[in-house]
C-alpha atoms as a PDB file:
ATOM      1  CA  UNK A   1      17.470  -8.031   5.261  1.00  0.00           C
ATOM      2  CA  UNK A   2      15.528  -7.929   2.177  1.00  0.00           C
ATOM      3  CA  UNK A   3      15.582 -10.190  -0.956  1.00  0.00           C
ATOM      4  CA  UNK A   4      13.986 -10.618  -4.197  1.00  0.00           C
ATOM      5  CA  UNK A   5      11.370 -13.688  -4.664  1.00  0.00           C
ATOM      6  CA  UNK A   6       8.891 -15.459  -7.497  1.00  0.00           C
ATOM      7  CA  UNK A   7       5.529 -16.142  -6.535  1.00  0.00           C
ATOM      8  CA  UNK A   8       2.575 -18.099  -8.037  1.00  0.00           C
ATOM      9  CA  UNK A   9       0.633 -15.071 -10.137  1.00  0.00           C
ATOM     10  CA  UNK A  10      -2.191 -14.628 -12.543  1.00  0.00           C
ATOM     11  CA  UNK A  11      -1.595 -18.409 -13.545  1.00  0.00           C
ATOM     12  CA  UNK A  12       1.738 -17.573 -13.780  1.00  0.00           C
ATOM     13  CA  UNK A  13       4.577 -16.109 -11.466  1.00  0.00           C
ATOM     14  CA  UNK A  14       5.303 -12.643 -10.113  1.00  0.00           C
ATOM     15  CA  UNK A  15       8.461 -11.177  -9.132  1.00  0.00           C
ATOM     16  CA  UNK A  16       8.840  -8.769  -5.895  1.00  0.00           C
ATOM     17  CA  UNK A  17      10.388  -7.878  -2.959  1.00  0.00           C
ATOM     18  CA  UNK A  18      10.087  -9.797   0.230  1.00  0.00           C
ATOM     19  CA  UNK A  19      11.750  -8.825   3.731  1.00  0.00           C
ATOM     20  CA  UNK A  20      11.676 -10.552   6.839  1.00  0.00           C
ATOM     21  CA  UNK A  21      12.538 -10.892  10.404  1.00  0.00           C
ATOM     22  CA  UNK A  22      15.017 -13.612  10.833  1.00  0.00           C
ATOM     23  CA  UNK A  23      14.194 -14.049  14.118  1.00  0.00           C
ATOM     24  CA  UNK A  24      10.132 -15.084  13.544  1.00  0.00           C
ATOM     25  CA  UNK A  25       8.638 -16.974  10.690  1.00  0.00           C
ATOM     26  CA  UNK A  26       5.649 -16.164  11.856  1.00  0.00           C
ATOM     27  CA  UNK A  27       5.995 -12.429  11.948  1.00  0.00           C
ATOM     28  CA  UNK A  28       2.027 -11.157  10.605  1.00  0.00           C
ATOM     29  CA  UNK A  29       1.910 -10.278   6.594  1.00  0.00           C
ATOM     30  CA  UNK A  30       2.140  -6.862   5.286  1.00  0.00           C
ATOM     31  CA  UNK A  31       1.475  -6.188   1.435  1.00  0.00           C
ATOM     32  CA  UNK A  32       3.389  -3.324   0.387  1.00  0.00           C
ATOM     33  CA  UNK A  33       2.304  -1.402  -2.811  1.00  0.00           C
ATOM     34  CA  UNK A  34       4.425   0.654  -4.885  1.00  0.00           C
ATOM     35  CA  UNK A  35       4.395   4.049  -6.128  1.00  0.00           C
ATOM     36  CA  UNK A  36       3.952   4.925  -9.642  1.00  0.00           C
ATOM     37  CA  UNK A  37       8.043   4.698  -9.599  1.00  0.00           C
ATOM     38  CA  UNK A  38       8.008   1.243  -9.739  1.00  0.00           C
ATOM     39  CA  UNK A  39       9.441  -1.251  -7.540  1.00  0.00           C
ATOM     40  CA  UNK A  40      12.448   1.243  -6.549  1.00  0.00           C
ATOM     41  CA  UNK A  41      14.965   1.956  -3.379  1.00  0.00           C
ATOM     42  CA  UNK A  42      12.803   3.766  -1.316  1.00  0.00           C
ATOM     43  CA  UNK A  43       9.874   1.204  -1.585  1.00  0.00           C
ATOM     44  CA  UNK A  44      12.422  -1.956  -0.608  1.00  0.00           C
ATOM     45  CA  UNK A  45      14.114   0.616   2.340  1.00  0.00           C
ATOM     46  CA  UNK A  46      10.287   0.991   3.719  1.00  0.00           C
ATOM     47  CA  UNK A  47      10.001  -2.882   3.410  1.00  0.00           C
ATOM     48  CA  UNK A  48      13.228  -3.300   5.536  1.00  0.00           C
ATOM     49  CA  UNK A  49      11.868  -0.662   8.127  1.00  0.00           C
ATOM     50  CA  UNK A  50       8.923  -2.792   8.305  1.00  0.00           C
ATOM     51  CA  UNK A  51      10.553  -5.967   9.167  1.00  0.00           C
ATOM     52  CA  UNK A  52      12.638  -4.398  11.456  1.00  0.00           C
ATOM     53  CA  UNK A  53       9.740  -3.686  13.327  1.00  0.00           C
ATOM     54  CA  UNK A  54       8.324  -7.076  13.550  1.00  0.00           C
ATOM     55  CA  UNK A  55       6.676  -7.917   9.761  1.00  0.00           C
ATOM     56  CA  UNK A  56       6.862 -10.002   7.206  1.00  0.00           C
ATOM     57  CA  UNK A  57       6.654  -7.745   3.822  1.00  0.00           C
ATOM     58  CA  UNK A  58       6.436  -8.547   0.303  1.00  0.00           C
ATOM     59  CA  UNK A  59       6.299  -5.804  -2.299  1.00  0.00           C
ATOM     60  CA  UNK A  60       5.356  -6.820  -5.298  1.00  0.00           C
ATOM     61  CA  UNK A  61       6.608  -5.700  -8.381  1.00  0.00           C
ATOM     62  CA  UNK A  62       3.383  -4.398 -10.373  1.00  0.00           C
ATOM     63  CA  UNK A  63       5.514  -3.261 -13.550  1.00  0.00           C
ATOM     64  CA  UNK A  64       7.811  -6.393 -14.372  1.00  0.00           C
ATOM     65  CA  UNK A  65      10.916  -4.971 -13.655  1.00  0.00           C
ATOM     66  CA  UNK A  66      10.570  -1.599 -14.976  1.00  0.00           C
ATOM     67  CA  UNK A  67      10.411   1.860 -13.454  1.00  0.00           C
ATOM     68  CA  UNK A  68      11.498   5.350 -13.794  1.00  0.00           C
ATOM     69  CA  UNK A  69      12.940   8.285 -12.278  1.00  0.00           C
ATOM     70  CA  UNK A  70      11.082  10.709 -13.967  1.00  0.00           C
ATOM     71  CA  UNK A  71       7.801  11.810 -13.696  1.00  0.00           C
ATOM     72  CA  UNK A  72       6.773  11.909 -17.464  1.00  0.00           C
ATOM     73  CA  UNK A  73       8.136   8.021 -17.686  1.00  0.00           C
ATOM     74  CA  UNK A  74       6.468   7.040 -14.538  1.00  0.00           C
ATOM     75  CA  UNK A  75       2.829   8.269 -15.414  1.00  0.00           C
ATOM     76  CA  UNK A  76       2.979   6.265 -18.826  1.00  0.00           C
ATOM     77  CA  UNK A  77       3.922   2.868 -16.475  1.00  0.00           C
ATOM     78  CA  UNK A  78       0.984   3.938 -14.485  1.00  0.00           C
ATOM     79  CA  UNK A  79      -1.265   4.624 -17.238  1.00  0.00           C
ATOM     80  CA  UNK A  80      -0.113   1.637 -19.497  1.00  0.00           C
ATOM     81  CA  UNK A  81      -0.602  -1.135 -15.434  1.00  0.00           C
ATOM     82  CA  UNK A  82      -3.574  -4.056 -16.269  1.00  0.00           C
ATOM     83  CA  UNK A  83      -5.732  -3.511 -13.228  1.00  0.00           C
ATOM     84  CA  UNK A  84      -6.564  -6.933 -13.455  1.00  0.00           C
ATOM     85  CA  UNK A  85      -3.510  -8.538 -13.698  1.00  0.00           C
ATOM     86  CA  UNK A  86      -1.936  -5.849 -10.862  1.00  0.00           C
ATOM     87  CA  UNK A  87      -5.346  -7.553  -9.220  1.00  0.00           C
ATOM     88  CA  UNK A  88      -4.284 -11.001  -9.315  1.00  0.00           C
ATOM     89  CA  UNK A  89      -0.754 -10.018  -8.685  1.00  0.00           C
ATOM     90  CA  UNK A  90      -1.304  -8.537  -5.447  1.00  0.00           C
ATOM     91  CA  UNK A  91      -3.684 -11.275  -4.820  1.00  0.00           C
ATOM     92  CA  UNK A  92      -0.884 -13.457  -5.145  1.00  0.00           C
ATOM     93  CA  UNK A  93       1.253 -11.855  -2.402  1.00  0.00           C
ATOM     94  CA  UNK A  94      -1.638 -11.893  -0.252  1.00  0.00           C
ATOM     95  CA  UNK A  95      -1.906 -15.940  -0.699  1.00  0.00           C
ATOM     96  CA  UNK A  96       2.270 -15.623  -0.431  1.00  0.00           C
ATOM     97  CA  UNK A  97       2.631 -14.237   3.404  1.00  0.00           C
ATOM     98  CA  UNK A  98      -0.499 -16.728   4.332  1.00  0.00           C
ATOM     99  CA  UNK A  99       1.466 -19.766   3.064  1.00  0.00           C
ATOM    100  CA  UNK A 100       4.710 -18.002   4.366  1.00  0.00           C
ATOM    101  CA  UNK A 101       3.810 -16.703   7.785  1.00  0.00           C
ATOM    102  CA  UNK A 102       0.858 -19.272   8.500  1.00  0.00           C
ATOM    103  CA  UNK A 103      -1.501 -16.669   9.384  1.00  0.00           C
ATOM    104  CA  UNK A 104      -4.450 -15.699   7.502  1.00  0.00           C
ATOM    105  CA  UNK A 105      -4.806 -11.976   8.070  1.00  0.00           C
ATOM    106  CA  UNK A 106      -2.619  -9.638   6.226  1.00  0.00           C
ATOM    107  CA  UNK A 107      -2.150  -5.739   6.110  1.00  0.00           C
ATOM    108  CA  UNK A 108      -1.707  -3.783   3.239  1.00  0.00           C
ATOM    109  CA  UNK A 109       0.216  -0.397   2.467  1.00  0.00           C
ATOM    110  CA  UNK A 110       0.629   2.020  -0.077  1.00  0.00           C
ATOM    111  CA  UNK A 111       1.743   5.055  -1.735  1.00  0.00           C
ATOM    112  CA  UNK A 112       0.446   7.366  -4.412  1.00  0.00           C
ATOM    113  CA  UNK A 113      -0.986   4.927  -6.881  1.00  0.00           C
ATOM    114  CA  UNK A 114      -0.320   2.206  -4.482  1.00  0.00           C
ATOM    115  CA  UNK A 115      -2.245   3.890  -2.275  1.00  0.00           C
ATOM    116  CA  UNK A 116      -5.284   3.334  -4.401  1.00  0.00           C
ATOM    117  CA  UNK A 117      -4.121  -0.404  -5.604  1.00  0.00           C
ATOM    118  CA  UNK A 118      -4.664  -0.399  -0.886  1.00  0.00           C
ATOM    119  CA  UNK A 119      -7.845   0.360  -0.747  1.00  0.00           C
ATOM    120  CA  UNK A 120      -8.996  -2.098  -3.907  1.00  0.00           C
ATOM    121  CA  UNK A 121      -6.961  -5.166  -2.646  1.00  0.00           C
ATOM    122  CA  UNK A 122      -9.034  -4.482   0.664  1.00  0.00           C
ATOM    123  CA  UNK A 123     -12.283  -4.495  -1.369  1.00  0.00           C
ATOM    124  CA  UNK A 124     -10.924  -7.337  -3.842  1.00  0.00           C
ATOM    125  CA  UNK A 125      -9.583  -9.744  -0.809  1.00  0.00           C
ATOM    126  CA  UNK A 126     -11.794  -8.509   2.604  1.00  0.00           C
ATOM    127  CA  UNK A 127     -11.001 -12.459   3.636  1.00  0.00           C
ATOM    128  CA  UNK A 128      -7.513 -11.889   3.993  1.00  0.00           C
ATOM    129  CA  UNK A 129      -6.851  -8.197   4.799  1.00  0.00           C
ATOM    130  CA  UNK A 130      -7.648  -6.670   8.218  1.00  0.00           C
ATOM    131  CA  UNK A 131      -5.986  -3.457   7.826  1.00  0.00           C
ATOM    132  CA  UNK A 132      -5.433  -1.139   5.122  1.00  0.00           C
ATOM    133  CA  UNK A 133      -3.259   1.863   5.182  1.00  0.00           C
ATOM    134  CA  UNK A 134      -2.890   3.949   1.892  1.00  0.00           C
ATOM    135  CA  UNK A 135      -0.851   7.314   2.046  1.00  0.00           C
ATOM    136  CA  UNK A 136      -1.804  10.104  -0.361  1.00  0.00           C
ATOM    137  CA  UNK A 137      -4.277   7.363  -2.297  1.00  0.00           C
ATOM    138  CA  UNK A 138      -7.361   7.296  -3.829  1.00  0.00           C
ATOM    139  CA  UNK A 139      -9.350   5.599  -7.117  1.00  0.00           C
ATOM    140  CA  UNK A 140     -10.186   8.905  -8.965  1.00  0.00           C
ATOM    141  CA  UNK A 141     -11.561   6.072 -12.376  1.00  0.00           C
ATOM    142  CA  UNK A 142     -15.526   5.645 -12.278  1.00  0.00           C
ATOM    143  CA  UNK A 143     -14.994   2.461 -13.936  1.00  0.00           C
ATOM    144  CA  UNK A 144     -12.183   1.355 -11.854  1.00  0.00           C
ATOM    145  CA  UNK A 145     -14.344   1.699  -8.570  1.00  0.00           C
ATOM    146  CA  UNK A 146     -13.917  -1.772  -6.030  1.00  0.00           C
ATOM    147  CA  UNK A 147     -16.675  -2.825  -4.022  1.00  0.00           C
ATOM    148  CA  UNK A 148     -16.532  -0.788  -1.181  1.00  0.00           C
ATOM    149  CA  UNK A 149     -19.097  -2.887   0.774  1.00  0.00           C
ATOM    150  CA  UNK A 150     -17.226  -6.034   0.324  1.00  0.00           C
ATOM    151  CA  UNK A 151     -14.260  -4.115   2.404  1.00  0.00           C
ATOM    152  CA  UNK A 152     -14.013  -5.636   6.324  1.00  0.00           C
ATOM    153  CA  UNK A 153     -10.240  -4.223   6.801  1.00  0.00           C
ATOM    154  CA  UNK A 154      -9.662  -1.129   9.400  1.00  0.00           C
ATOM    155  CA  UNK A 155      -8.758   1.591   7.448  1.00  0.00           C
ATOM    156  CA  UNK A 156      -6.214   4.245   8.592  1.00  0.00           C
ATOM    157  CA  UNK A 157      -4.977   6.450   5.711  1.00  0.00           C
ATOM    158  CA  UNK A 158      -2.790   9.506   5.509  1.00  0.00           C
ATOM    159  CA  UNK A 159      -3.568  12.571   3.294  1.00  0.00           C
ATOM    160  CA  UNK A 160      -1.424  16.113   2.197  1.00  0.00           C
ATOM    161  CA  UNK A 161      -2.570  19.434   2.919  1.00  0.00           C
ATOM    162  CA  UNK A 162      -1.685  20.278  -0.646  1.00  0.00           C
ATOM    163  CA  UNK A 163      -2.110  17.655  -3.197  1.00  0.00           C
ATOM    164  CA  UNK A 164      -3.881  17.917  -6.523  1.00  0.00           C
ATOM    165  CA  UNK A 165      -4.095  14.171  -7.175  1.00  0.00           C
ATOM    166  CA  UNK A 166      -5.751  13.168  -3.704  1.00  0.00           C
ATOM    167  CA  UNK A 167      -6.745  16.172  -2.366  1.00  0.00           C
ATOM    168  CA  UNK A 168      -8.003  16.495   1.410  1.00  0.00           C
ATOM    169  CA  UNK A 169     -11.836  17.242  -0.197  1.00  0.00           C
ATOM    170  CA  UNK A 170     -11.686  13.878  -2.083  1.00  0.00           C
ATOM    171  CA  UNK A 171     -10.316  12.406   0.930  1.00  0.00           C
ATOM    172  CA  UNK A 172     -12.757  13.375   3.198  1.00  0.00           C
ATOM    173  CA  UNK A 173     -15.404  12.490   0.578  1.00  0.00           C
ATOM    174  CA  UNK A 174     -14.314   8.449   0.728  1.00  0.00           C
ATOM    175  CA  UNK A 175     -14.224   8.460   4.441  1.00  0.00           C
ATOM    176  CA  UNK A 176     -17.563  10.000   4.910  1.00  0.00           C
ATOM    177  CA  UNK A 177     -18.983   7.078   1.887  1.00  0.00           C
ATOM    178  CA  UNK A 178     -16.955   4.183   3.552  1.00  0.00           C
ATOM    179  CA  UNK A 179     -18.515   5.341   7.568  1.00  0.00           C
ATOM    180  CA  UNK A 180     -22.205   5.593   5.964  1.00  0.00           C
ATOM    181  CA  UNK A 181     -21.319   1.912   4.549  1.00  0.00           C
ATOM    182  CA  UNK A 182     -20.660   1.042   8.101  1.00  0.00           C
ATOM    183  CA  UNK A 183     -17.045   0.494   7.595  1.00  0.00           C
ATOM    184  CA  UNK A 184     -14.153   1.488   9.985  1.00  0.00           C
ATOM    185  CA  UNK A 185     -12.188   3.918   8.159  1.00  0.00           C
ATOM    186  CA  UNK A 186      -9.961   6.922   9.600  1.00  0.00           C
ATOM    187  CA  UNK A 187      -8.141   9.554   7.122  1.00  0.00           C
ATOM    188  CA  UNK A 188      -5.363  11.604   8.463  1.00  0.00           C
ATOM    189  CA  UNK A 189      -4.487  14.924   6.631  1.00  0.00           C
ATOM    190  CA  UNK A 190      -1.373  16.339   7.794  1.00  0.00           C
ATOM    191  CA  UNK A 191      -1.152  20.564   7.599  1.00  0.00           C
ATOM    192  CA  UNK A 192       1.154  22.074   5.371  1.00  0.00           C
ATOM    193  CA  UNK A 193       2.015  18.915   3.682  1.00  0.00           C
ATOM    194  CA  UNK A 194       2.874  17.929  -0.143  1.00  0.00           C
ATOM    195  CA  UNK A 195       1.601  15.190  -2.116  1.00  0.00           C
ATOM    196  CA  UNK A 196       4.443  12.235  -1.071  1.00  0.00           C
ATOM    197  CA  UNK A 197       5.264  14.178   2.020  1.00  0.00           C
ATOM    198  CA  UNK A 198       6.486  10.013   3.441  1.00  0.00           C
ATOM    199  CA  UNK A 199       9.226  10.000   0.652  1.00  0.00           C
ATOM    200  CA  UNK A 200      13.088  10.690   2.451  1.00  0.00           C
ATOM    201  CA  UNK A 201      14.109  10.184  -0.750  1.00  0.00           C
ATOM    202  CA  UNK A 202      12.824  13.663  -1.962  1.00  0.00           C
ATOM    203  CA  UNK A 203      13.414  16.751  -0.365  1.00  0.00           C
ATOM    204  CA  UNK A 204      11.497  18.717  -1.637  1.00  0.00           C
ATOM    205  CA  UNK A 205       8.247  17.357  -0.416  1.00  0.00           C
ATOM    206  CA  UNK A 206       9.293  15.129   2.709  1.00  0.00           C
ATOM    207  CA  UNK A 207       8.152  16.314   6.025  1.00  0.00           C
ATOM    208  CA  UNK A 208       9.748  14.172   8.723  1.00  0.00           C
ATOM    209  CA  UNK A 209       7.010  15.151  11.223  1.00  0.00           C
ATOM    210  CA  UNK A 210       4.282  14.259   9.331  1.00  0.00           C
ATOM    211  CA  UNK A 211       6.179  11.037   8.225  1.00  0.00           C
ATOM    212  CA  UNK A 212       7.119  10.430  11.134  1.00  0.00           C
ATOM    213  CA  UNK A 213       3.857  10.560  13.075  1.00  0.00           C
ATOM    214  CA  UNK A 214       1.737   8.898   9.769  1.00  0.00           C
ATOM    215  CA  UNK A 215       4.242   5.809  10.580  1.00  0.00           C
ATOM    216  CA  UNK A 216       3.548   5.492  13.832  1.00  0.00           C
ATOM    217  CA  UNK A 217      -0.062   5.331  13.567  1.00  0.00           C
ATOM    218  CA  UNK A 218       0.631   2.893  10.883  1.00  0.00           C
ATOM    219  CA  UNK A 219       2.536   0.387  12.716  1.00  0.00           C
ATOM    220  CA  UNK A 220       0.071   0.905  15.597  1.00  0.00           C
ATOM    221  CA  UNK A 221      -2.342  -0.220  13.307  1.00  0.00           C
ATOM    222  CA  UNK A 222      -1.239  -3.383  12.229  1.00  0.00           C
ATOM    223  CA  UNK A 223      -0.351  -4.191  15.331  1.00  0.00           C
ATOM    224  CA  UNK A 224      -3.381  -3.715  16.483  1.00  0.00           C
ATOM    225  CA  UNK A 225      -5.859  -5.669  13.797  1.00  0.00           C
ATOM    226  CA  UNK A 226      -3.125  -8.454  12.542  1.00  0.00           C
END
């Protein structure tokens, strides 16, 4: 279903992940955003499940090619990503699935770190993205904070019980900011729940019903706003 494109980047070209449904060209735009992983399995198998239910997805690959298995490797990737050029690189697949699908709204998805890298490309790009739906994802850098009033997207994001890096407080501290802004933004937290509790590919922290109930509302809300 899926295959791997080039697309104009940073005054330059970036390399990701794009799946479609063969049946509609014009299917609506979904940016999905990886985990600190890297472009991996699981990320392309969500893009799939995607365009299997009626999307046009392009995952872009933030770190060139590389990514890791382990968890040592994958927080040096994270720590060593140029927010600016993962900026204009996302930015870029926004600009791809407008060109692509004709429409000019777009959603945006992500996990972990991507789930932060959601909520800025909202801020960075509130002319393109309606929706925004980051899982387990927040922007714990002062100096790395977006523009939260520039953000116009409907924001639907899912949280873990239990999770040191986005933890329900911090969660429930960016929803309250974002409402008092005036902005349109609903956080989930799902009981007894792990940080990457959406992740089949790891048992030891996936919780189907939780998954499965965090992807429902998430396709509802694209649906709903693209």
């Amino acid at each position: 279903m899926g295959e791997n494109v080039s697309f104009k980047s940073n005054g330059g070209t970036c390399s990701g992940y794009l799946a479609s449904n063969a049946t509609d060209a014009s299917a609506p735009g979904v940016v999905l955003i990886q985990e600190w992983w890297g472009l991996v399995p699981h990320i392309c198998d969500v893009a799939n499940r995607l365009a299997a239910e009626g999307f046009t997805v392009l995952a872009p690959d933030l770190y060139n090619g590389e990514s890791s298995t382990e968890p040592d490797e994958a927080g040096k990737l994270m720590m060593g990503l140029n927010l600016q050029h993962a900026a204009k690189d996302m930015s870029g697949a926004v600009d791809f699935l407008q060109e692509k699908t004709g429409r000019t709204k777009v959603g945006v998805v992500g996990f972990c770190m991507g789930g932060g890298l959601t909520l800025a490309l909202a801020c960075q790009r509130p002319d393109a993205v309606a929706a925004a739906a980051p899982f387990y994802g927040v922007i714990p850098w002062p100096e790395a904070q977006p523009n939260w009033d520039a953000l116009a997207a409907v924001v639907e994001g899912h949280y873990a019980e239990n999770d040191a890096f986005a933890s329900p407080e911090m969660a429930k501290a960016l929803e309250e900011d974002l409402r008092k802004r005036g902005k349109n933004a609903t956080f989930h937290v799902y009981n007894g729940t792990d940080h990457a509790f959406f992740n089949d590919e790891r048992p030891d922290v996936y919780n189907s019903a939780a998954a499965n109930t965090a992807w429902t509302r998430t396709l509802a809300l694209f649906r709903a706003n693209l």
